[in-house]
Protein backbone atom coordinates (compact mmCIF):
# COMPACT_ATOMS: atom_id res chain seq x y z
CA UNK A 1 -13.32 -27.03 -21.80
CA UNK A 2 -11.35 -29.88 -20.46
CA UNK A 3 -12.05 -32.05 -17.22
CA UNK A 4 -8.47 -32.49 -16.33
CA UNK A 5 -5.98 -31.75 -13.48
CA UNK A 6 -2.67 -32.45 -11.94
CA UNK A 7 0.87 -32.04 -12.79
CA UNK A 8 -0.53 -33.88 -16.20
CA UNK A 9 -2.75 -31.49 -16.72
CA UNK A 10 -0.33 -28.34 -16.73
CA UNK A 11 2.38 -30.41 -18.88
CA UNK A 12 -0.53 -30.93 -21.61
CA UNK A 13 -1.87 -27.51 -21.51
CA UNK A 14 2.32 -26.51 -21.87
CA UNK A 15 3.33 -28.51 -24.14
CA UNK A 16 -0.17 -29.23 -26.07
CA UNK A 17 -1.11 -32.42 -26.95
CA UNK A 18 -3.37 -34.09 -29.62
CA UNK A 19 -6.40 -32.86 -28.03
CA UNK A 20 -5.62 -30.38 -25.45
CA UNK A 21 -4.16 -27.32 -27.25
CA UNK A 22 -1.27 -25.29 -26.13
CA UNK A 23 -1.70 -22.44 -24.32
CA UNK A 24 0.01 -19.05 -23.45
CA UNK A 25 -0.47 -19.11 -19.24
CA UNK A 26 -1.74 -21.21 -16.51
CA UNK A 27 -3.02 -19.88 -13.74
CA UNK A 28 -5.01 -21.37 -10.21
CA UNK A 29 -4.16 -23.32 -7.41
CA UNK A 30 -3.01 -27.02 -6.65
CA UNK A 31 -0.92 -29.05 -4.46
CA UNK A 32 2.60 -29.58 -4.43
CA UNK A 33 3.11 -31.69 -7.79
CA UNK A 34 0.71 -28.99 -9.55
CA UNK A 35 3.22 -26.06 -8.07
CA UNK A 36 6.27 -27.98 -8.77
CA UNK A 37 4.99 -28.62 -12.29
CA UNK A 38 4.22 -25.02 -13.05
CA UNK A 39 7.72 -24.13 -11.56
CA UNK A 40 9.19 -26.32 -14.35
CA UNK A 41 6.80 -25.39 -17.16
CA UNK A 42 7.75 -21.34 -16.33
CA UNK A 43 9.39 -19.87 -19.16
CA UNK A 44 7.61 -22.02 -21.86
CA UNK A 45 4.54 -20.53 -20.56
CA UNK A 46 3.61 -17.97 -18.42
CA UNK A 47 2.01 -18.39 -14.69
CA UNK A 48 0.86 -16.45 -12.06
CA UNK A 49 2.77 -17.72 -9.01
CA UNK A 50 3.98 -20.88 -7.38
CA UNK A 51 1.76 -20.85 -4.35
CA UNK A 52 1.84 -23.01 -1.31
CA UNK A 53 2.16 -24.27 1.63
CA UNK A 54 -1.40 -22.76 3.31
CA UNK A 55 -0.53 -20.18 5.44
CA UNK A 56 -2.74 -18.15 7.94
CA UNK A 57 -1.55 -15.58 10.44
CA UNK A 58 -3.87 -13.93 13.28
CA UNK A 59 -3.37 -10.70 14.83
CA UNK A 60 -5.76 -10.58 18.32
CA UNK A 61 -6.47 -8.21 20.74
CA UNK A 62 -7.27 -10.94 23.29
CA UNK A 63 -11.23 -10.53 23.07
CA UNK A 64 -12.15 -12.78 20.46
CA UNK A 65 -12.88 -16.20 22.16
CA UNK A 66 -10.42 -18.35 22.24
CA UNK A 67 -11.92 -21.44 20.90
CA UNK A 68 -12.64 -19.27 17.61
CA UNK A 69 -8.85 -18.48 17.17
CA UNK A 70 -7.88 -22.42 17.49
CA UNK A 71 -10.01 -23.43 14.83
CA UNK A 72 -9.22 -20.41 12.59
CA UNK A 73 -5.53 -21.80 13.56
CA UNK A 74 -6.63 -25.33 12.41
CA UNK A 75 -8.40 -24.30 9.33
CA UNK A 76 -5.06 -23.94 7.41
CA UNK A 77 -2.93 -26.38 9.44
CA UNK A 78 -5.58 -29.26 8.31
CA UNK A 79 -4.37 -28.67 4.85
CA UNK A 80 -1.05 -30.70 5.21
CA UNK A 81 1.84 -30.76 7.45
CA UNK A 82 3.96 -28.06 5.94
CA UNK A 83 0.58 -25.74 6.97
CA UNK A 84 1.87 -22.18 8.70
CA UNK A 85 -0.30 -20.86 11.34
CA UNK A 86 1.15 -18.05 13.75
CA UNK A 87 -1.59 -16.26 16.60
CA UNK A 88 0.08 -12.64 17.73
CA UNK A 89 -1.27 -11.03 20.57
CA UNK A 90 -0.35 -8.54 23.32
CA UNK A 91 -2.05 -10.63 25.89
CA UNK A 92 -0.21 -13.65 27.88
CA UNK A 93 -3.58 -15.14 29.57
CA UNK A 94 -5.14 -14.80 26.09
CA UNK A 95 -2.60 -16.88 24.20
CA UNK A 96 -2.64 -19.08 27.65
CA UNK A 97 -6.22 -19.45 26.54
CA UNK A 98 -5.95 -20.33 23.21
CA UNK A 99 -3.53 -23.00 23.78
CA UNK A 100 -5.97 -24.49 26.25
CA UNK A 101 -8.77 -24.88 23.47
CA UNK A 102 -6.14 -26.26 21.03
CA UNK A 103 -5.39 -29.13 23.41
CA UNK A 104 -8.99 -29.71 23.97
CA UNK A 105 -10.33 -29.10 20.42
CA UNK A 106 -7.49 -31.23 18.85
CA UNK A 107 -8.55 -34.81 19.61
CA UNK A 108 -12.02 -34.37 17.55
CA UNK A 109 -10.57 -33.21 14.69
CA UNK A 110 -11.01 -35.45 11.55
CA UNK A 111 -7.57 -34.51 10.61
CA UNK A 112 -5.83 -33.97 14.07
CA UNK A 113 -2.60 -35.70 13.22
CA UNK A 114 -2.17 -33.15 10.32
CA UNK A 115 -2.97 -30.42 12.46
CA UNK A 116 -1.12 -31.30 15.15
CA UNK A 117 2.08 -32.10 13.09
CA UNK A 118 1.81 -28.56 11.52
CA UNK A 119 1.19 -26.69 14.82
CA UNK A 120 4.34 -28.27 16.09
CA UNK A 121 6.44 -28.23 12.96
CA UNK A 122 5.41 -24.83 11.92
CA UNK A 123 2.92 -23.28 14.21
CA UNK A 124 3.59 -20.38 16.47
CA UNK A 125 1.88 -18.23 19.24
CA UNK A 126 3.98 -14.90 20.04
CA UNK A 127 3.44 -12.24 22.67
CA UNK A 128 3.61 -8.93 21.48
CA UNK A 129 4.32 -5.55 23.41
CA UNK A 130 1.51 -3.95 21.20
CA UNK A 131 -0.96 -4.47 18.06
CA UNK A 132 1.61 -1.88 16.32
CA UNK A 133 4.54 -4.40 17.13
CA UNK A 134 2.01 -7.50 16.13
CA UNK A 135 1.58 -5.52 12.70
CA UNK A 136 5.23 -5.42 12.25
CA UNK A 137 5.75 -9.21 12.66
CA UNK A 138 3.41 -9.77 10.55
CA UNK A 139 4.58 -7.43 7.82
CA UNK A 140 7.91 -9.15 8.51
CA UNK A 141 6.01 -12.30 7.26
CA UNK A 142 3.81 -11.28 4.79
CA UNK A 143 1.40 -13.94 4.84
CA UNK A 144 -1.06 -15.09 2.72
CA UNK A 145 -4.06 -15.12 4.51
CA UNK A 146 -4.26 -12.29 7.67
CA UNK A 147 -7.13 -12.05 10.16
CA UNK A 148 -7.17 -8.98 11.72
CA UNK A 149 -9.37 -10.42 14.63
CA UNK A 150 -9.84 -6.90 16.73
CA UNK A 151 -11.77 -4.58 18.06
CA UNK A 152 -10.97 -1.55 15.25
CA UNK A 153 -9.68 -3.54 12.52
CA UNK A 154 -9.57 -0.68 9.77
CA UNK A 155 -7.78 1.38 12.67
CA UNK A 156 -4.74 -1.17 12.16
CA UNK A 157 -5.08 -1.61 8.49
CA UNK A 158 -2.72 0.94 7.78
CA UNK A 159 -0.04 -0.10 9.38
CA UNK A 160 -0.35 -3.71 7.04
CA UNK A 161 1.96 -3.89 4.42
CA UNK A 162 2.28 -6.89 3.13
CA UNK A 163 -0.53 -9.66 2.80
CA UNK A 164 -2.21 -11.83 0.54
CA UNK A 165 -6.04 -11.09 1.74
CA UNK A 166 -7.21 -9.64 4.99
CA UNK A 167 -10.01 -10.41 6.82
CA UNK A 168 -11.19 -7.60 8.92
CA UNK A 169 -12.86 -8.46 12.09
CA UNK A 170 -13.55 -11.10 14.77
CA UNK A 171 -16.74 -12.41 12.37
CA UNK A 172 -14.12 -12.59 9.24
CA UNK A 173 -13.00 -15.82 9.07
CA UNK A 174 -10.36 -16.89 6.88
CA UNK A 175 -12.80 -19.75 5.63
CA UNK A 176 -15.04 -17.56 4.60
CA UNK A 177 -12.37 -16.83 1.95
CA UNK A 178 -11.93 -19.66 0.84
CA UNK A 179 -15.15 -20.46 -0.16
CA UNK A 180 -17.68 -17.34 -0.68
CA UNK A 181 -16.42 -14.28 0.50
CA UNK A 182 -13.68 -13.24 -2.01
CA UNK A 183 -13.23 -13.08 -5.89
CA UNK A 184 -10.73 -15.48 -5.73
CA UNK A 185 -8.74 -17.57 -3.34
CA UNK A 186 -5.34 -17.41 -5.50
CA UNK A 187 -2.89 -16.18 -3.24
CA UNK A 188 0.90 -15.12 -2.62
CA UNK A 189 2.49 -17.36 -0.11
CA UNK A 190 5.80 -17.67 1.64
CA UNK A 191 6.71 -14.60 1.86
CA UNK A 192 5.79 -13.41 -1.76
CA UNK A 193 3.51 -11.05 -0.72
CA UNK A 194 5.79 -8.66 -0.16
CA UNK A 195 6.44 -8.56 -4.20
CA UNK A 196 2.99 -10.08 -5.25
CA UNK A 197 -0.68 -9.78 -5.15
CA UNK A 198 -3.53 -11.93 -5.79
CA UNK A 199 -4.77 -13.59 -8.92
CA UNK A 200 -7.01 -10.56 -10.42
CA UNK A 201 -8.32 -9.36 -13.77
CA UNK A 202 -4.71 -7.90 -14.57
CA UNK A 203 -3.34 -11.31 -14.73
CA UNK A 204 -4.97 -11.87 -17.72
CA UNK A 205 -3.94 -9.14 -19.38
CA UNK A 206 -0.34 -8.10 -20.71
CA UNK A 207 0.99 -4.70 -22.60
CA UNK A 208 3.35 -3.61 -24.76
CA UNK A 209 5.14 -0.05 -24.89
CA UNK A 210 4.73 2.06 -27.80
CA UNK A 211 7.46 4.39 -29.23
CA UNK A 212 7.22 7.02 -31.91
CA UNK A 213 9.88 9.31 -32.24
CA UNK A 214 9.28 12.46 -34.71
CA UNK A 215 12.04 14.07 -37.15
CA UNK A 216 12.03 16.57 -34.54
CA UNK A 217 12.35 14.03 -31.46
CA UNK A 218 15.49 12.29 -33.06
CA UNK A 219 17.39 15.26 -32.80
CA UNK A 220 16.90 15.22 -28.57
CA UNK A 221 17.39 11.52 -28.33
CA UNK A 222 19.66 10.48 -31.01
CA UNK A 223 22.59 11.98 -29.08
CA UNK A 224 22.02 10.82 -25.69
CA UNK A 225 21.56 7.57 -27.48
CA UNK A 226 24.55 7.63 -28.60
CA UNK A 227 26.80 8.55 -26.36
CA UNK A 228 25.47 5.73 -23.82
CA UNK A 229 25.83 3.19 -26.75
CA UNK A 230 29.23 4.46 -27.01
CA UNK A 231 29.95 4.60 -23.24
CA UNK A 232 29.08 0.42 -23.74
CA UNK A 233 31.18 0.14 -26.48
CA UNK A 234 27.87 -0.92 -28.93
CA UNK A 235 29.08 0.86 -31.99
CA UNK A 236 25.99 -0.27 -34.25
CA UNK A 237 23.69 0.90 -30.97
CA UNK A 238 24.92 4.32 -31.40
CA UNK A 239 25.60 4.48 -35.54
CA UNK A 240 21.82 3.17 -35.75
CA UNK A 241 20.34 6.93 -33.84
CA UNK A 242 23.35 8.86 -35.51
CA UNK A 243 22.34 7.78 -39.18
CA UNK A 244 18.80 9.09 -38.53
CA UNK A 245 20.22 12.43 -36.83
CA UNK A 246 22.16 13.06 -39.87
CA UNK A 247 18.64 12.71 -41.66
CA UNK A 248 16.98 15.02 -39.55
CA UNK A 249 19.28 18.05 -40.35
């Protein structure tokens, strides 16, 4: 085990170096210079996705209180500027409310110029006709961390598509996550959720196909084989099944 970390440490555990030895993929979490490192390392070695910035997106039905839904809203925009953090709800007094704990929370925040640089940069609040039209949005944005902050939250979990983890609930707070809730806290971002899922068991483990064709078989394949190979003009494609169809007569 090494005691290492940064864009460094994924160029020495790439490359290799006189004590760290080479290896086949790197997976887990870091900040920008980690995920721009393992975007340049990818090919070399295998990773599990370039992840960041932070993202968190809350659906509402309005009854959660408000000052709840600022701070879940802060929790991801205190990460760094770049920080996405979106509130959907079918209520305009709720989302009314909301912005009036941000303003008042704000100022005590350790990090509040973060925050509030994030919330303006990339933060959004957006009235929605409906929690079906709210699910929609947010399957439009497939983010990586959804609270589903409602009264029947596995009522509405069918209509998800496309997130990183979901927290069901108005007691399931993304933090929770983060720290002790989950098995890990590897997760798709920008959009990649769509295409991706979180870091699991599986992304530890690879296959490989297995073909055995019988004297039998050859005569199926060897002429569909062959008359694709030919339709690409790959003459040694298609001589290599013929030679073993002649065989199998």
């Amino acid at each position: 085990m090494f005691g290492i970390g940064g864009a460094q440490a994924v160029a020495a555990l790439a490359y290799g170096t006189e004590t760290v030895p080479r290896v086949d993929k790197i997976v887990g979490p870091g900040n920008i210079y980690v995920a721009t490192a393992k975007r340049r390392v990818f090919g070399q070695v295998g990773i599990d996705m370039v992840a960041g910035p932070s993202e968190i997106l809350v659906i509402c039905d309005g009854r959660t209180p408000a000052d709840w839904i600022a701070m879940d809203l802060f929790s991801q925009a205190e990460h760094d500027e770049n920080a996405q953090s979106i509130l959907l709800a079918p209520d305009p007094d709720f989302l009314d409310a909301v912005e009036r704990s941000i303003e008042r929370l704000l100022p005590d925040m350790a990090r509040a110029e973060i925050i509030r640089a994030s919330l303006t940069k990339r933060g959004a609040m957006v009235l929605c006709r409906d929690l079906a039209e709210a699910a929609d949005v947010s399957n439009r944005v497939a983010p990586e961390h959804l609270e589903l902050s409602v009264a029947d939250p596995e009522a509405l979990l069918g209509a998800i598509h496309h997130a990183g983890a979901i927290f069901m609930g108005r007691y399931s707070a993304e933090t929770l996550g983060d720290y002790c809730a989950g098995p890990n806290h590897v997760l798709p971002t920008s959009g990649t959720a769509r295409f991706s899922s979180p870091l699991g068991v599986y992304d530890f483990q690879k296959r490989s196909s297995v073909i055995q064709c019988s004297r039998e078989g050859i005569k199926q394949l060897a002429p569909v084989a062959s008359t694709l190979a030919r339709g690409e003009s790959l003459e040694a494609h298609a001589l290599s099944a013929e030679y073993r169809l002649a065989d199998s007569d």
